[in-house]
Structures are given as structure tokens and as C-alpha cells.
N, C-alpha and C. Protein backbone atom coordinates (compact mmCIF):
# COMPACT_ATOMS: atom_id res chain seq x y z
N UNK A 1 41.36 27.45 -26.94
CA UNK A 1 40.62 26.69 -27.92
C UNK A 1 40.77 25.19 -27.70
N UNK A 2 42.07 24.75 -27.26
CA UNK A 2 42.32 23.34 -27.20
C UNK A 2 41.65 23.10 -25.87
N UNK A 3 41.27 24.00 -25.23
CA UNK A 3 40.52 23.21 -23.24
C UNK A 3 38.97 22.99 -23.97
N UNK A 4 38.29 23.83 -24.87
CA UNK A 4 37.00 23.74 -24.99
C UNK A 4 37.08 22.47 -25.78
N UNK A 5 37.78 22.01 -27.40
CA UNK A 5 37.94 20.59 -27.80
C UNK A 5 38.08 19.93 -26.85
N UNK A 6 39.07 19.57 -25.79
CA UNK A 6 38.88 18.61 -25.04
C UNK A 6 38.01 18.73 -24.01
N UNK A 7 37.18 19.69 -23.72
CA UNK A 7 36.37 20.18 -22.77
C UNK A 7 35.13 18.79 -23.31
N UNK A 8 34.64 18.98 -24.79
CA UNK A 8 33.73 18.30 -25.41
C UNK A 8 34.08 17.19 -25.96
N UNK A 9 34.99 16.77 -26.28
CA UNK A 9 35.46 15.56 -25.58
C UNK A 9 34.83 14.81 -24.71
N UNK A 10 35.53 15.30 -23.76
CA UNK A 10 34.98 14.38 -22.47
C UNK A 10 33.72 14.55 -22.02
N UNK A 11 33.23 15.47 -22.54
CA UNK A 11 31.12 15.56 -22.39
C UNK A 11 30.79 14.22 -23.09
N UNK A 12 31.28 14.23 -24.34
CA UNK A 12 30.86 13.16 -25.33
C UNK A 12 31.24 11.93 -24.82
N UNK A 13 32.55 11.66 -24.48
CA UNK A 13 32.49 10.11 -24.08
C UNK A 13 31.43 10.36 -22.48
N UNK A 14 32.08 11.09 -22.20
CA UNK A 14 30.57 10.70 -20.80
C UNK A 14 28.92 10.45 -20.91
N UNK A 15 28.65 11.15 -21.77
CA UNK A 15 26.94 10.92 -22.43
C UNK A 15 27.30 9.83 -22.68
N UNK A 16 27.97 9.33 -23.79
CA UNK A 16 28.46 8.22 -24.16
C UNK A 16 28.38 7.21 -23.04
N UNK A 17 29.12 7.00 -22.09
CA UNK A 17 28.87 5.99 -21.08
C UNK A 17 27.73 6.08 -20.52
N UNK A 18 27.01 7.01 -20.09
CA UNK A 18 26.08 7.29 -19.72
C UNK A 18 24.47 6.52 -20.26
N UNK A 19 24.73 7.10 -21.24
CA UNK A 19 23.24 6.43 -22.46
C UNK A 19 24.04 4.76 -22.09
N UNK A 20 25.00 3.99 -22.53
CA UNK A 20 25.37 2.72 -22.05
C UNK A 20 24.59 2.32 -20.80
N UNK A 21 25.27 2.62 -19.82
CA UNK A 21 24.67 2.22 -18.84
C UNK A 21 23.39 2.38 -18.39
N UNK A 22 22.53 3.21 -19.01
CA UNK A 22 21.08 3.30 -18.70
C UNK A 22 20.55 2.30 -19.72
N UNK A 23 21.01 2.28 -21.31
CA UNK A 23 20.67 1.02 -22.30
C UNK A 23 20.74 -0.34 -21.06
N UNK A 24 21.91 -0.88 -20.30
CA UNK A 24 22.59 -2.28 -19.90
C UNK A 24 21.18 -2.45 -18.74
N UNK A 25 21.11 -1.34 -18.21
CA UNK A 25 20.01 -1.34 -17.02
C UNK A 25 18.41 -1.32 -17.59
N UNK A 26 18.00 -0.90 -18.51
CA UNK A 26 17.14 -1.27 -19.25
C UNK A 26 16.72 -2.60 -19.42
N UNK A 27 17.70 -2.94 -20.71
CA UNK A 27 17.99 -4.47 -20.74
C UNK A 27 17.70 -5.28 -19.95
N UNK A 28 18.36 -5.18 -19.09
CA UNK A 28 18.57 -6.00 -17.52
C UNK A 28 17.46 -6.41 -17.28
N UNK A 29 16.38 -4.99 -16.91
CA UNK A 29 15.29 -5.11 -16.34
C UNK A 29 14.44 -6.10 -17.36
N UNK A 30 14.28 -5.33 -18.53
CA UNK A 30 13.10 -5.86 -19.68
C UNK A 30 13.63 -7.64 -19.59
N UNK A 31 15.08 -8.09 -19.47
CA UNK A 31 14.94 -9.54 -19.53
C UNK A 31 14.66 -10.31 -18.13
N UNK A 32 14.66 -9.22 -16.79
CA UNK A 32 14.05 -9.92 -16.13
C UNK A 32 12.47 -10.18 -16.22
N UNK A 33 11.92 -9.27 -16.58
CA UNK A 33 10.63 -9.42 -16.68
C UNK A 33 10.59 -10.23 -17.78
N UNK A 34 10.98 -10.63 -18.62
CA UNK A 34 10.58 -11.64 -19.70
C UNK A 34 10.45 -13.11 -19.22
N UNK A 35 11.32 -13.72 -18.16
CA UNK A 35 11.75 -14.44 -17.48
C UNK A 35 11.03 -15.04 -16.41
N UNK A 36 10.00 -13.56 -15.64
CA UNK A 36 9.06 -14.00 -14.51
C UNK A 36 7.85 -13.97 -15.33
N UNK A 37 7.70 -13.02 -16.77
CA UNK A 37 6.37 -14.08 -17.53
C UNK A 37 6.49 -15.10 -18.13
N UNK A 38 7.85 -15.48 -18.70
CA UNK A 38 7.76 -16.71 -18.96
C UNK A 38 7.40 -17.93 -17.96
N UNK A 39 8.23 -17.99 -16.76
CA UNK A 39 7.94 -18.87 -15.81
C UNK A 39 6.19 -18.53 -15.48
N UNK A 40 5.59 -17.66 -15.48
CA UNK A 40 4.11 -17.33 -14.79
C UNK A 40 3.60 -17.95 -16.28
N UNK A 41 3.74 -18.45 -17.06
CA UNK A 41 2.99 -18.51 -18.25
C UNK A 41 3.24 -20.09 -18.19
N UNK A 42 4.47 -20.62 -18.05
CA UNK A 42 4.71 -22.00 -17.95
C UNK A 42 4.28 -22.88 -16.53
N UNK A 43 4.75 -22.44 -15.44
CA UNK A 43 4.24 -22.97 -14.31
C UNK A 43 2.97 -22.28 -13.79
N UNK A 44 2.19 -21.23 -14.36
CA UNK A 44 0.70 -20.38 -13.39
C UNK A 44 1.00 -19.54 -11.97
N UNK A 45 2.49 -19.44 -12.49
CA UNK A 45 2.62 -18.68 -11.05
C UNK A 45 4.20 -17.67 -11.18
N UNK A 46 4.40 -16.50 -10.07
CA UNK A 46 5.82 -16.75 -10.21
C UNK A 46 6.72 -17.25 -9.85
N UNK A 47 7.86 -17.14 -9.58
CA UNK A 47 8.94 -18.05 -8.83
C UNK A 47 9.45 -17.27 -7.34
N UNK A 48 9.61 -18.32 -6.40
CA UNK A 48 9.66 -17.52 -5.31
C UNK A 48 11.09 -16.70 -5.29
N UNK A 49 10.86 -15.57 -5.52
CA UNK A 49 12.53 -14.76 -5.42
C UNK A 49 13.70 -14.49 -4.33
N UNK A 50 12.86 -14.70 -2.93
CA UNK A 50 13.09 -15.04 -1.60
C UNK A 50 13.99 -15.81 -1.94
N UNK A 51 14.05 -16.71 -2.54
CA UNK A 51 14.85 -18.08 -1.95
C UNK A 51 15.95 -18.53 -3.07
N UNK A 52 16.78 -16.97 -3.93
CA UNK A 52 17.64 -16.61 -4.30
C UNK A 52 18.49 -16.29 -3.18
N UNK A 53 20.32 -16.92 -2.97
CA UNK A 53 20.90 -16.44 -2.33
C UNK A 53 21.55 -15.05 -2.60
N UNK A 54 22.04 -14.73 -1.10
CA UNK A 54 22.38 -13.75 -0.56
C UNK A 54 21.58 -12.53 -1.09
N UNK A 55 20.77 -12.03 -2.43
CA UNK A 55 19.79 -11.10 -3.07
C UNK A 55 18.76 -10.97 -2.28
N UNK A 56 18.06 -12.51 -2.10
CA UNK A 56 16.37 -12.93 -2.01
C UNK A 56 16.38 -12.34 -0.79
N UNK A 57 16.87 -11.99 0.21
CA UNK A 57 16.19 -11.45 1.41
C UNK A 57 15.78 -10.14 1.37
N UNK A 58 16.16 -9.31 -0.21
CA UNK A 58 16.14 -7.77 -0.09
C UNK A 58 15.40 -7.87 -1.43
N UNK A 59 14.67 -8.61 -1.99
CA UNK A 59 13.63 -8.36 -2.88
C UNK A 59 11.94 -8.48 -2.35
N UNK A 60 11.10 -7.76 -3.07
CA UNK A 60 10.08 -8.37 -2.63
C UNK A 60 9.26 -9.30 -2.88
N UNK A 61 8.19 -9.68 -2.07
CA UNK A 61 7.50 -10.93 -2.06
C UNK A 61 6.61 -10.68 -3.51
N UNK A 62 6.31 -11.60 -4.43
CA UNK A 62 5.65 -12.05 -5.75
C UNK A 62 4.68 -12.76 -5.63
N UNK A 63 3.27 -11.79 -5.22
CA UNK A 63 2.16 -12.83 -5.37
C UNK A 63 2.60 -14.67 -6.57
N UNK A 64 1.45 -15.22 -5.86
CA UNK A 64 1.93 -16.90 -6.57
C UNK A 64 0.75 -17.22 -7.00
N UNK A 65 -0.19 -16.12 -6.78
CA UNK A 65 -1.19 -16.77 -7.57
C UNK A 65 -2.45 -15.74 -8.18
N UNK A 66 -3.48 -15.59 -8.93
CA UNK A 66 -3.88 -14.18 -9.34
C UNK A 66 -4.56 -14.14 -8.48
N UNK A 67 -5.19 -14.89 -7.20
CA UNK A 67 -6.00 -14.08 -6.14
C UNK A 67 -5.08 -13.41 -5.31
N UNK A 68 -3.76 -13.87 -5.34
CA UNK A 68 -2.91 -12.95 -3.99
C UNK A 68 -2.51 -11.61 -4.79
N UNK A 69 -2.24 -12.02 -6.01
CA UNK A 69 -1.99 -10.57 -6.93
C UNK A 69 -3.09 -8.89 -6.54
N UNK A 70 -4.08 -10.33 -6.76
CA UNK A 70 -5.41 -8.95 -7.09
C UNK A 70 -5.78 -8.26 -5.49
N UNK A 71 -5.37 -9.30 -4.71
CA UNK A 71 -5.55 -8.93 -2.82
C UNK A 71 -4.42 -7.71 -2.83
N UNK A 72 -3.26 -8.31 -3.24
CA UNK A 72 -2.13 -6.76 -3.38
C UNK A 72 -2.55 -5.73 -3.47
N UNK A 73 -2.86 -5.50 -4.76
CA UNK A 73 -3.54 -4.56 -5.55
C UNK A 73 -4.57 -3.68 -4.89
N UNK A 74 -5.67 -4.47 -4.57
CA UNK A 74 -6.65 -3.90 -3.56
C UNK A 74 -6.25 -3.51 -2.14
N UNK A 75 -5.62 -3.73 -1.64
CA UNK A 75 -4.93 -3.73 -0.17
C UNK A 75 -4.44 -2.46 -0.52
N UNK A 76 -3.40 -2.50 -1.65
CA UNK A 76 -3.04 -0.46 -2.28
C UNK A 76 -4.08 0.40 -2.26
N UNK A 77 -4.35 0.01 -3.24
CA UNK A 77 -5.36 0.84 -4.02
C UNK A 77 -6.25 1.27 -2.25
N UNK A 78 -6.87 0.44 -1.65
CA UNK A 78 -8.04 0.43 -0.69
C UNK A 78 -7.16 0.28 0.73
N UNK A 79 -7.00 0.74 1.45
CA UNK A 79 -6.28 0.70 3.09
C UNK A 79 -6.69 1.82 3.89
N UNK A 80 -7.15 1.20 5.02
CA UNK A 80 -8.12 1.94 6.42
C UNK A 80 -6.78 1.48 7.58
N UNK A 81 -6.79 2.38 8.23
CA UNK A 81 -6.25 2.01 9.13
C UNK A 81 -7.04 2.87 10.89
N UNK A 82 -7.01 1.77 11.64
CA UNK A 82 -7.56 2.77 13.19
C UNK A 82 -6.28 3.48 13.68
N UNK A 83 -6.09 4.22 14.04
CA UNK A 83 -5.30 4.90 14.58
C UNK A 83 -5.14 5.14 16.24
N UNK A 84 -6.21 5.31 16.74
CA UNK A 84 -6.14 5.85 17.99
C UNK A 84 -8.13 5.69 18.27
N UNK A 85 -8.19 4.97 19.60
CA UNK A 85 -9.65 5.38 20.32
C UNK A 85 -9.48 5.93 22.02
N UNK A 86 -10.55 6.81 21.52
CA UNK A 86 -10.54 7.27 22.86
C UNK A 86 -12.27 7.65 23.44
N UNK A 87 -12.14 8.23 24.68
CA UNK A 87 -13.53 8.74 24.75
C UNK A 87 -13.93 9.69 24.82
N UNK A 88 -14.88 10.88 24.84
CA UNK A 88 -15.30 12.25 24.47
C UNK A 88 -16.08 11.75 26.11
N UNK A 89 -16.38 13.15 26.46
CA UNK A 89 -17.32 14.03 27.67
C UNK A 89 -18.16 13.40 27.94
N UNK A 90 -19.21 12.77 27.15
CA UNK A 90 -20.41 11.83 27.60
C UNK A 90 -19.78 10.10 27.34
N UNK A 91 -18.36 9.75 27.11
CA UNK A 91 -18.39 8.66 26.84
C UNK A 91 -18.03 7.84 25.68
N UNK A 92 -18.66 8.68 24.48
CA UNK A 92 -19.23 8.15 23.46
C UNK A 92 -17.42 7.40 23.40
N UNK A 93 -17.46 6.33 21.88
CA UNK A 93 -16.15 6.08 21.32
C UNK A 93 -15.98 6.73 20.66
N UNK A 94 -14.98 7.22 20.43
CA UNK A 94 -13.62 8.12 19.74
C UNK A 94 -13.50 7.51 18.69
N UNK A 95 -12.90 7.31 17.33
CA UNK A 95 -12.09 6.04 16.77
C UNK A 95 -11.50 7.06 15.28
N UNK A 96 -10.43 7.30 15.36
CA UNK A 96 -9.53 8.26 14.50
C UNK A 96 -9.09 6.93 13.84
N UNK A 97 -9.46 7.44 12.32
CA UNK A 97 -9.10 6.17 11.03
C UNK A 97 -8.24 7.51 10.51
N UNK A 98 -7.60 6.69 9.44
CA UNK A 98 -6.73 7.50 8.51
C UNK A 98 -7.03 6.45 7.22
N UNK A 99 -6.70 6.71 6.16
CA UNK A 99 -6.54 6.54 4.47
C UNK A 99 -5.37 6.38 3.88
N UNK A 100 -4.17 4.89 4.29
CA UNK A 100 -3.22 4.96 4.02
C UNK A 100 -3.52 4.04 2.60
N UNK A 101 -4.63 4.07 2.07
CA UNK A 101 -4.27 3.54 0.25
C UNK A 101 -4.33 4.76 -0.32
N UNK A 102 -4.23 4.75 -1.56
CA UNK A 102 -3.94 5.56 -3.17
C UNK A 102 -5.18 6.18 -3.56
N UNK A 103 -6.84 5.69 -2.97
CA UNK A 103 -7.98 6.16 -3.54
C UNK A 103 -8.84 6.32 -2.63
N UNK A 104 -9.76 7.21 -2.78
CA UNK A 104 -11.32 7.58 -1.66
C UNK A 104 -11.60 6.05 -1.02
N UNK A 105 -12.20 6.32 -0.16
CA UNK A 105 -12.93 5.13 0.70
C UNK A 105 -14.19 5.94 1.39
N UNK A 106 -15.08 5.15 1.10
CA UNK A 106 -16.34 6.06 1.66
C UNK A 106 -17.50 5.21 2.20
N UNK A 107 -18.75 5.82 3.10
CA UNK A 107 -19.97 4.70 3.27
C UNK A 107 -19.13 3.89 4.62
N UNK A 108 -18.85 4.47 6.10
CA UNK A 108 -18.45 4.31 6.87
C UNK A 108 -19.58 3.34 7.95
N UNK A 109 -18.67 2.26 8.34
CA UNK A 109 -19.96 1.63 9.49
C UNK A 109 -19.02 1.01 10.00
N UNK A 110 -19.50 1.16 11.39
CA UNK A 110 -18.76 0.46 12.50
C UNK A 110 -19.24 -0.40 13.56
N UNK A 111 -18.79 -1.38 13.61
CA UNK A 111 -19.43 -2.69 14.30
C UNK A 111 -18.57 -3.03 15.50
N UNK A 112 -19.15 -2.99 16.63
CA UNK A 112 -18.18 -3.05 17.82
C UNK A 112 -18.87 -4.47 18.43
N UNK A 113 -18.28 -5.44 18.77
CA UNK A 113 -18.43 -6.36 19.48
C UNK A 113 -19.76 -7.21 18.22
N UNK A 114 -19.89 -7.15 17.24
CA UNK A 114 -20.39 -7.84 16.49
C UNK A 114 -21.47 -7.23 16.05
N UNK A 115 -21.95 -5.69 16.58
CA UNK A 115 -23.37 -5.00 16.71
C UNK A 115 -23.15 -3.97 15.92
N UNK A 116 -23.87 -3.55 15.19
CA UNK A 116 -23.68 -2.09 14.63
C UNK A 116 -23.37 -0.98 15.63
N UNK A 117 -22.66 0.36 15.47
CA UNK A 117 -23.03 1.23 16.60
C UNK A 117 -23.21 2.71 15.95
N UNK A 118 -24.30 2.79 16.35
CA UNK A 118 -24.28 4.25 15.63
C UNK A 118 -23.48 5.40 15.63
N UNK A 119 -23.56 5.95 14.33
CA UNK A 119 -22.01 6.73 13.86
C UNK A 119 -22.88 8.33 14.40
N UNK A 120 -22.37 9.14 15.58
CA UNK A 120 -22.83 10.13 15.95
C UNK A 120 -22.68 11.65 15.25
N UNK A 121 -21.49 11.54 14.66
CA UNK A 121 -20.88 12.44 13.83
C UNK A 121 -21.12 12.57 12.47
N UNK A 122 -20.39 13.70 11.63
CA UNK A 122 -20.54 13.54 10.51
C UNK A 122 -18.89 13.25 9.74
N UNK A 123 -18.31 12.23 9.99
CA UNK A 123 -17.14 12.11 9.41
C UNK A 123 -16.89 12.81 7.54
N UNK A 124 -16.03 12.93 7.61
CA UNK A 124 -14.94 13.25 6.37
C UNK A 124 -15.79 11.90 4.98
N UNK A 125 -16.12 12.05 4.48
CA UNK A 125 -16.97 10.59 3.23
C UNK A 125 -17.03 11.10 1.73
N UNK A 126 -16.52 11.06 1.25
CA UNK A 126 -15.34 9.90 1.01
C UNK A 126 -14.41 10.15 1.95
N UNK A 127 -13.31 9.74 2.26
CA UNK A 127 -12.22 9.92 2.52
C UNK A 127 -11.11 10.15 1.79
N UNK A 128 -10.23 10.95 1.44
CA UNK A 128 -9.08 11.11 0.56
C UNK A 128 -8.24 10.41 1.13
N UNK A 129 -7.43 9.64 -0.03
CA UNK A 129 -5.77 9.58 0.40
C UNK A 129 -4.98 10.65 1.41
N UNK A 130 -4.44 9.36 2.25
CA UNK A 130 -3.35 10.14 3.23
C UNK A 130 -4.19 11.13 4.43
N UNK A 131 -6.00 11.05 4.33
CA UNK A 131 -6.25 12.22 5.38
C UNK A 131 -6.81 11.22 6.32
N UNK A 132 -7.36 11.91 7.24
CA UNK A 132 -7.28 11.55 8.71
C UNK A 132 -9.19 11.56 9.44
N UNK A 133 -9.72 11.39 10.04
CA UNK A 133 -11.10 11.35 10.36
C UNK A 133 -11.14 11.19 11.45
N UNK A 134 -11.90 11.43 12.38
CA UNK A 134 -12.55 10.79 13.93
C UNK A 134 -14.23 10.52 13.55
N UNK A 135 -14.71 9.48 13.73
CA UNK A 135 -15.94 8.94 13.92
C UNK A 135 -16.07 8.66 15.51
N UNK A 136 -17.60 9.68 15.79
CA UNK A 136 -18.09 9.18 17.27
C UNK A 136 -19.13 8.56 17.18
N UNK A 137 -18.96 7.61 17.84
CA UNK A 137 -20.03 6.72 17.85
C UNK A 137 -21.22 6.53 18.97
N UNK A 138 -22.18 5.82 19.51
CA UNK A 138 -22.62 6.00 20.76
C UNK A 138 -22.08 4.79 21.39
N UNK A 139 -21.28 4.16 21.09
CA UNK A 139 -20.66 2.82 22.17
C UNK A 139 -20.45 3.39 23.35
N UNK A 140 -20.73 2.77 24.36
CA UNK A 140 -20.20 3.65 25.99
C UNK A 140 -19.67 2.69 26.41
N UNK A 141 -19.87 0.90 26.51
CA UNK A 141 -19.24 -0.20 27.37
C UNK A 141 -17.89 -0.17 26.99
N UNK A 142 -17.30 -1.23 27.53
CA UNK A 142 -16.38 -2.19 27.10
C UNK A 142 -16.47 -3.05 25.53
N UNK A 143 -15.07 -2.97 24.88
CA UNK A 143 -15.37 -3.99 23.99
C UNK A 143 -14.33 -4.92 23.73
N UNK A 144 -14.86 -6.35 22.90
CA UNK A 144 -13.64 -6.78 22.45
C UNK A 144 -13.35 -6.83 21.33
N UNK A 145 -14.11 -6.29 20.38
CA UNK A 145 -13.41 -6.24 18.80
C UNK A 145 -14.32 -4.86 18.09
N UNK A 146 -13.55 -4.46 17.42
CA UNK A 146 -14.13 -3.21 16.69
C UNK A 146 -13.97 -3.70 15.33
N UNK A 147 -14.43 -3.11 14.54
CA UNK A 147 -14.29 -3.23 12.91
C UNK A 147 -15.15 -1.79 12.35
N UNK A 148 -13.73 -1.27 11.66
CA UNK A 148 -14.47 0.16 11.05
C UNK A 148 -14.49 -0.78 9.04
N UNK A 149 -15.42 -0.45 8.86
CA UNK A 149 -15.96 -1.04 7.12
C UNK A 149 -15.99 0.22 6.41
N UNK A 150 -15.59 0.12 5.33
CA UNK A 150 -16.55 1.02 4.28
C UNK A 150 -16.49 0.45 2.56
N UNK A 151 -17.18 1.20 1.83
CA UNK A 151 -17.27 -0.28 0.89
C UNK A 151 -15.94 -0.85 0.35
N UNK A 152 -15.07 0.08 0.24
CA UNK A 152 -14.00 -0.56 -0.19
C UNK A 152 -13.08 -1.43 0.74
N UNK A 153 -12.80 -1.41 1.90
CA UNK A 153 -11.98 -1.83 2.90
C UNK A 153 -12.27 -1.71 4.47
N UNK A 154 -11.82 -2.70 5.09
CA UNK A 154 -12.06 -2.52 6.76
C UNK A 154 -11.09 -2.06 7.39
N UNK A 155 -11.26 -2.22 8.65
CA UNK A 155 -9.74 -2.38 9.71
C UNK A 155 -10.59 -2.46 10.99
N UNK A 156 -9.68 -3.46 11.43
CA UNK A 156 -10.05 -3.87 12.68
C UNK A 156 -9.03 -3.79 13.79
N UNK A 157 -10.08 -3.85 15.38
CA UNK A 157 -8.73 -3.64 16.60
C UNK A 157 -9.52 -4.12 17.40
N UNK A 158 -8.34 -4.77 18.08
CA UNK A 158 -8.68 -6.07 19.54
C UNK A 158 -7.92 -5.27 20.67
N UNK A 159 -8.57 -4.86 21.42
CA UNK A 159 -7.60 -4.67 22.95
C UNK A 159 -7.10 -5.54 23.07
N UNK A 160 -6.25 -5.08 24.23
CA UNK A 160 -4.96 -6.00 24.77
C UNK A 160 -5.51 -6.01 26.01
């Protein structure tokens, strides 16, 4: 009988510390954020956190202004990436995109060397988060810049 009393006991002071330290970390947080809206409310921006010692190199970067905010944001939300080109049997370009933002991307066009090039295939449109596509196109030359578009976001690639 006396192991189970002290059994609960020590449950209780441990919840006990427990709920504490999640309250102190709470706290913590809610007054940092009080702190980077206050400063964003007084100066129009936030404060660069970088350039806190020995911390600032392991925090991240704080848009400074609401167009770099909202570029963030969209850059999440919206991200194309090329992956890999290659060429198919007659030539054509290859060009494997993937969907590394959070939402569809759809309405695909691809402009190689400044020209439209026609999309031969029927790619994946929308595109989901995280999946993968090949668009063939009829490009057959050489190029020096590609750009895959769609309405939400691009991505582009320069040979080497």
C-alpha cells in the first residue's frame, strides 16, 4: 500500500514539473513573438536575428519587409522544380519537373531559348504536391535556357 502512495506521489510531482515546463516554454515563445511584433510595428520590419551571438547562426532568416514575407509564402505554398532532361527516340526534350510546394500547380508551358516549345505529351495538370511529371516537348537543338511556367510558379535551367 505504501509503494502505490508513493508510487503517486511521484506521478504527481512529475505532471507537476511537467505542465511547468511546457507553461515556461509557452511563455517563452508567446513573449518572443510579442517582441518581433512589437519591433515590426515600431520599426516596419523585423529585426535581423542572424546577427544575435553565438544563437543567430542556427535561427532562421525573417523576411524585412511584406514583399519578402509574401515571396516566402508563395515560394511554399507554389515550388516547381526541373529535375532531370533528357532525350526520347526521335529526340524530342525530356524535362522531369517535380512539385516540391504544399499545393497543385497546373497550365504547364515551356519556353526553351526564349520560344515557346510545344508540349508533346499529356503531362500530370494539375500537379499534386510531392509528385513527379515528364513533359515532352518537340525541342530537338541545342539550348541555353529552359523555363518550365505554370500559373502559379516557374523553374528554370542553364547548362553548364
Amino acid at each position: 500500500m505504501l509503494d502505490i502512495v508513493f508510487g503517486v506521489i511521484v506521478l504527481g510531482v512529475a505532471v507537476f514539473i511537467a505542465v511547468r515546463v511546457l507553461g515556461n516554454i509557452t511563455l517563452g515563445i508567446i513573449l518572443i513573438g510579442l517582441v518581433l511584433f512589437a519591433s515590426y510595428l515600431i520599426m516596419g520590419g523585423f529585426p535581423n536575428l542572424q546577427s544575435i551571438p553565438m544563437i543567430g547562426q542556427y535561427l532562421p532568416k525573417m523576411p524585412r519587409t511584406n514583399g519578402e514575407a509574401i515571396a516566402t509564402i508563395k515560394s511554399t505554398l507554389y515550388n516547381i522544380e526541373i529535375l532531370d532532361l533528357s532525350r526520347d527516340f526521335d529526340n524530342n526534350l525530356l524535362i522531369t519537373i517535380a512539385n516540391t510546394g504544399k499545393t497543385k500547380v497546373s497550365n504547364f508551358t515551356v519556353m526553351v531559348d526564349d520560344k515557346m516549345a510545344n508540349i508533346l505529351n499529356n503531362p500530370e495538370d494539375p500537379l499534386s504536391p510531392k509528385n513527379i511529371t515528364v513533359i515532352e516537348t518537340d525541342w530537338k537543338e541545342e539550348f541555353n535556357r529552359l523555363i518550365v511556367q505554370t500559373n502559379q510558379a516557374n523553374a528554370s535551367f542553364n547548362p553548364e
